[in-house]
N, C-alpha and C. Protein backbone atom coordinates (compact mmCIF):
# COMPACT_ATOMS: atom_id res chain seq x y z
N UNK A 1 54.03 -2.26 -24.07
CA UNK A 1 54.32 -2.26 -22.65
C UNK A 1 53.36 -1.32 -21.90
N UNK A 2 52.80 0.27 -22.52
CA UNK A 2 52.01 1.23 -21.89
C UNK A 2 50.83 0.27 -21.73
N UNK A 3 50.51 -0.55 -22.97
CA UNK A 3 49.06 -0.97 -22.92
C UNK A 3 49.07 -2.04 -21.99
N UNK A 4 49.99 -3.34 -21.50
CA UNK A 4 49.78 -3.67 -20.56
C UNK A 4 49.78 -3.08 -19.41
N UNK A 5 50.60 -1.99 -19.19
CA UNK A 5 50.05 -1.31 -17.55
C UNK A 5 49.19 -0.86 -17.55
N UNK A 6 48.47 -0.56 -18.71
CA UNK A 6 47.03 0.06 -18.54
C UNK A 6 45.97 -0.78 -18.05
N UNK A 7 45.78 -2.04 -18.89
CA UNK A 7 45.43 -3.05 -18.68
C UNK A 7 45.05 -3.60 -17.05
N UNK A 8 46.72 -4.28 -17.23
CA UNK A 8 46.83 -4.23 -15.47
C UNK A 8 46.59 -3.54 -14.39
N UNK A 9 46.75 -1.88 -14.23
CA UNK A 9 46.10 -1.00 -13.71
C UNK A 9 44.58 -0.92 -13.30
N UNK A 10 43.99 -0.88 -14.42
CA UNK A 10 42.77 -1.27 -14.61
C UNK A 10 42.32 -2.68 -14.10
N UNK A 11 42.63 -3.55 -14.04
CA UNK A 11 42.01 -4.51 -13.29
C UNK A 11 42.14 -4.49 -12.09
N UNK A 12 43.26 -3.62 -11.32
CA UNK A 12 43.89 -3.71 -10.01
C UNK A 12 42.98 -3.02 -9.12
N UNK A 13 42.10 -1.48 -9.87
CA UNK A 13 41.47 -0.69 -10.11
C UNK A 13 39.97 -1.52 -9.30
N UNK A 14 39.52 -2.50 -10.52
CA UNK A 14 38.09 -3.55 -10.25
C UNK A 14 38.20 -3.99 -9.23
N UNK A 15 39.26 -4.74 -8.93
CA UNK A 15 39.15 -5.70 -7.61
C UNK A 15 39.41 -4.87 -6.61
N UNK A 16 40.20 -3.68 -6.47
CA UNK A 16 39.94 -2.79 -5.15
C UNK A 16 38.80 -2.37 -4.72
N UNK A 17 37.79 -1.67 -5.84
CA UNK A 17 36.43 -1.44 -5.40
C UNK A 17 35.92 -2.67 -5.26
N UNK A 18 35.89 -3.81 -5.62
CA UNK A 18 34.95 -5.20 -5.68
C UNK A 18 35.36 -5.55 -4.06
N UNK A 19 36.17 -5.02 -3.25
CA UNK A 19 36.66 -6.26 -1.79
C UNK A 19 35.42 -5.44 -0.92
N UNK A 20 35.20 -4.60 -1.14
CA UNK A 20 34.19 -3.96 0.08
C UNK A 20 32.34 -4.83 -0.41
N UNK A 21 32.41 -4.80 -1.97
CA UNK A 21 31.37 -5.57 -1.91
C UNK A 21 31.48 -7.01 -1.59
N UNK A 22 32.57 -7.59 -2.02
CA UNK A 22 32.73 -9.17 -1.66
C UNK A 22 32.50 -9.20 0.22
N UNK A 23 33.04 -8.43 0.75
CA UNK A 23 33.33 -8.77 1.89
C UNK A 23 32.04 -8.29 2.86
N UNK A 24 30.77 -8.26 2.87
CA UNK A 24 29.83 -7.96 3.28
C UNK A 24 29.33 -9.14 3.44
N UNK A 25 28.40 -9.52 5.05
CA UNK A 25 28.12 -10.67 5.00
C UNK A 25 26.70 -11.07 4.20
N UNK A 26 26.38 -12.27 4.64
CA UNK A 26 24.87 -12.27 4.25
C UNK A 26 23.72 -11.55 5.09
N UNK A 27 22.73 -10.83 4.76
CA UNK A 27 21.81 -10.56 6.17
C UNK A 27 21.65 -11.78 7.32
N UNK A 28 21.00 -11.79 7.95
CA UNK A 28 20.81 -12.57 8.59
C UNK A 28 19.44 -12.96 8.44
N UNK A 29 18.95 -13.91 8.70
CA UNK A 29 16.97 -14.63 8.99
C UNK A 29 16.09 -13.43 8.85
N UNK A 30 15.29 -12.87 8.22
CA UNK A 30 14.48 -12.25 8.85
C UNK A 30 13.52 -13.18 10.50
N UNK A 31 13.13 -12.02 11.37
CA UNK A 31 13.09 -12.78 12.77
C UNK A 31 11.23 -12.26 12.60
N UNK A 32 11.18 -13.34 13.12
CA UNK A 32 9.45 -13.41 12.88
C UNK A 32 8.29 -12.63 13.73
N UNK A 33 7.71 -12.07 13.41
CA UNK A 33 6.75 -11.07 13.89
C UNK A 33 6.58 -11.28 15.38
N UNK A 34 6.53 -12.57 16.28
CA UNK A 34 6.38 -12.82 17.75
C UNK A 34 8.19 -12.35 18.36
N UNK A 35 9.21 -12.59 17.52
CA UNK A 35 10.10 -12.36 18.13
C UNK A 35 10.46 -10.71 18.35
N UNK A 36 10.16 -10.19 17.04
CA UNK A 36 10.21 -9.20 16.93
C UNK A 36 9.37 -8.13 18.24
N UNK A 37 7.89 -8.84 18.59
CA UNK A 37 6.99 -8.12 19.76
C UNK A 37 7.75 -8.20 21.26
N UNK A 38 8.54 -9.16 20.95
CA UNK A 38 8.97 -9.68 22.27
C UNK A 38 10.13 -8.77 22.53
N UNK A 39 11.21 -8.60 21.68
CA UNK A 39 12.21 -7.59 22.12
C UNK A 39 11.78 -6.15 22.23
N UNK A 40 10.72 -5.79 21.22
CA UNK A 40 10.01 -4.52 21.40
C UNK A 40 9.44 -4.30 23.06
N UNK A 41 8.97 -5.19 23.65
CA UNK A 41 8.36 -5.18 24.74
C UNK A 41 9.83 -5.43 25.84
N UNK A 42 10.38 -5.86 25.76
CA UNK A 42 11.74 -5.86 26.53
C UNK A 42 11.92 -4.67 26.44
N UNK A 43 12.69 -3.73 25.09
CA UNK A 43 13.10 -2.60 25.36
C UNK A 43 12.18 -1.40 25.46
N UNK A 44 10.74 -1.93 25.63
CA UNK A 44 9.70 -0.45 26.59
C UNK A 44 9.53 -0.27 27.82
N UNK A 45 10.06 -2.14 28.47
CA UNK A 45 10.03 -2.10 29.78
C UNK A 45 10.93 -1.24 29.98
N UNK A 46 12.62 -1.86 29.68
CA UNK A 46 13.78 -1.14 30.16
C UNK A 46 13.67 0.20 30.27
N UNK A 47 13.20 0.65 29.19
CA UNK A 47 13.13 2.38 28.94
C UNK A 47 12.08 2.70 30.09
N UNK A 48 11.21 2.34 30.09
CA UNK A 48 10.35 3.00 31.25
C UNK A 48 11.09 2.93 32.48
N UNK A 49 11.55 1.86 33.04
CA UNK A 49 12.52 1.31 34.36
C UNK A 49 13.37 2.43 34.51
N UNK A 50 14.16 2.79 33.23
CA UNK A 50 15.10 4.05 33.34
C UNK A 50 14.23 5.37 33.34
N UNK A 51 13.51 5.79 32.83
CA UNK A 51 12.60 6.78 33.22
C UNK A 51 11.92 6.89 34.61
N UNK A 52 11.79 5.89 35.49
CA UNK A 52 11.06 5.70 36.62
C UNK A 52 12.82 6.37 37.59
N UNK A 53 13.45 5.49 37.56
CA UNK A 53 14.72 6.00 38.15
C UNK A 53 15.17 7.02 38.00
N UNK A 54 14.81 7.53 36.86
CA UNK A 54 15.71 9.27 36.45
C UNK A 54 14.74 10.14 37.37
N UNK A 55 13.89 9.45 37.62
CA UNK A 55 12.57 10.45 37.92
C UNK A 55 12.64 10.57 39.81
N UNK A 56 13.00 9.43 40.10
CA UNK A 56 13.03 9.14 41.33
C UNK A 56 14.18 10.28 41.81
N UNK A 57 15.39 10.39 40.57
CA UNK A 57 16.56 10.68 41.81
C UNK A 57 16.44 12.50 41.49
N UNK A 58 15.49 12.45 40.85
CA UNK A 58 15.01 14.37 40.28
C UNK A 58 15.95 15.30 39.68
N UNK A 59 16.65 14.70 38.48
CA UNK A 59 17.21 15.19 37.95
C UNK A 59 17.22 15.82 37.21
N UNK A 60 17.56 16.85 36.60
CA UNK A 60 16.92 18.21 35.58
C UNK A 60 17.32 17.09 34.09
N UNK A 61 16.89 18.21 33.40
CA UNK A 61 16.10 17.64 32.02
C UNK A 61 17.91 16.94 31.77
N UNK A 62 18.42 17.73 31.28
CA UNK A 62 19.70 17.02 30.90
C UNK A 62 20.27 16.32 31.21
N UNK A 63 20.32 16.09 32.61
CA UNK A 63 20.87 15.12 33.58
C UNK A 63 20.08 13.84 33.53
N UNK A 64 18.82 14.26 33.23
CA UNK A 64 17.80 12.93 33.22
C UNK A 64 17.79 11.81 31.44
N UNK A 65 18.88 12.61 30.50
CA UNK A 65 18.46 12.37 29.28
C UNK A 65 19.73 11.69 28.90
N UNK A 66 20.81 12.70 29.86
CA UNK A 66 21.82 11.70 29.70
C UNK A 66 21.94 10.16 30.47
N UNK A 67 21.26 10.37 31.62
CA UNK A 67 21.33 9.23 32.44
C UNK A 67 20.53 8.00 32.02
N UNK A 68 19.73 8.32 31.06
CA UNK A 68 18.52 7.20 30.05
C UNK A 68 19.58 6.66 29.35
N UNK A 69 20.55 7.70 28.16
CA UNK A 69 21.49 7.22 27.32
C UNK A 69 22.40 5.96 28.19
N UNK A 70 23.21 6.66 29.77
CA UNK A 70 23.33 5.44 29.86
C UNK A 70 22.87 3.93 30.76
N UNK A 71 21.63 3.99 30.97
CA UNK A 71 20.75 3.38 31.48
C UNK A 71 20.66 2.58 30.58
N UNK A 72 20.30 2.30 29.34
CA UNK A 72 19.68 1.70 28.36
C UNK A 72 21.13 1.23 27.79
N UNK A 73 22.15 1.60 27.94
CA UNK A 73 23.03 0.85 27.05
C UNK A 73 23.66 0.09 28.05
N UNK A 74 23.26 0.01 29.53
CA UNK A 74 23.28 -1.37 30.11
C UNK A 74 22.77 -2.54 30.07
């Protein structure tokens, strides 16, 4: 009877650590070198756009670094 709960234990054991690997998706596509330039260039515009505005409204360093943080996550 010990050796089946051991047993059983032990397998209960495997499949608890195994759900975090099962449950991970697949990556996705790698995205191809033009797509990749293209969002890069989207998010240098944005960032500059928010740098031009932080700059405009003359905000000290901190004020200007937080206001990028949320500039950019618009």
């Amino acid at each position: 009877m010990v050796g089946l709960l051991r047993i059983f234990s032990c397998i209960t054991l495997v499949w608890i650590s195994l759900i975090p690997a099962l449950a991970q998706t697949a990556p996705s596509k790698p995205k191809s070198p033009g797509e990749i330039a293209a969002a890069d260039r989207l998010v240098l515009t944005k960032r500059d756009n928010c740098k031009r505005e932080a700059r405009a409204l003359k905000l000290t360093y901190f004020q200007r670094r937080s206001y990028l943080k949320e500039c950019l996550k618009r």
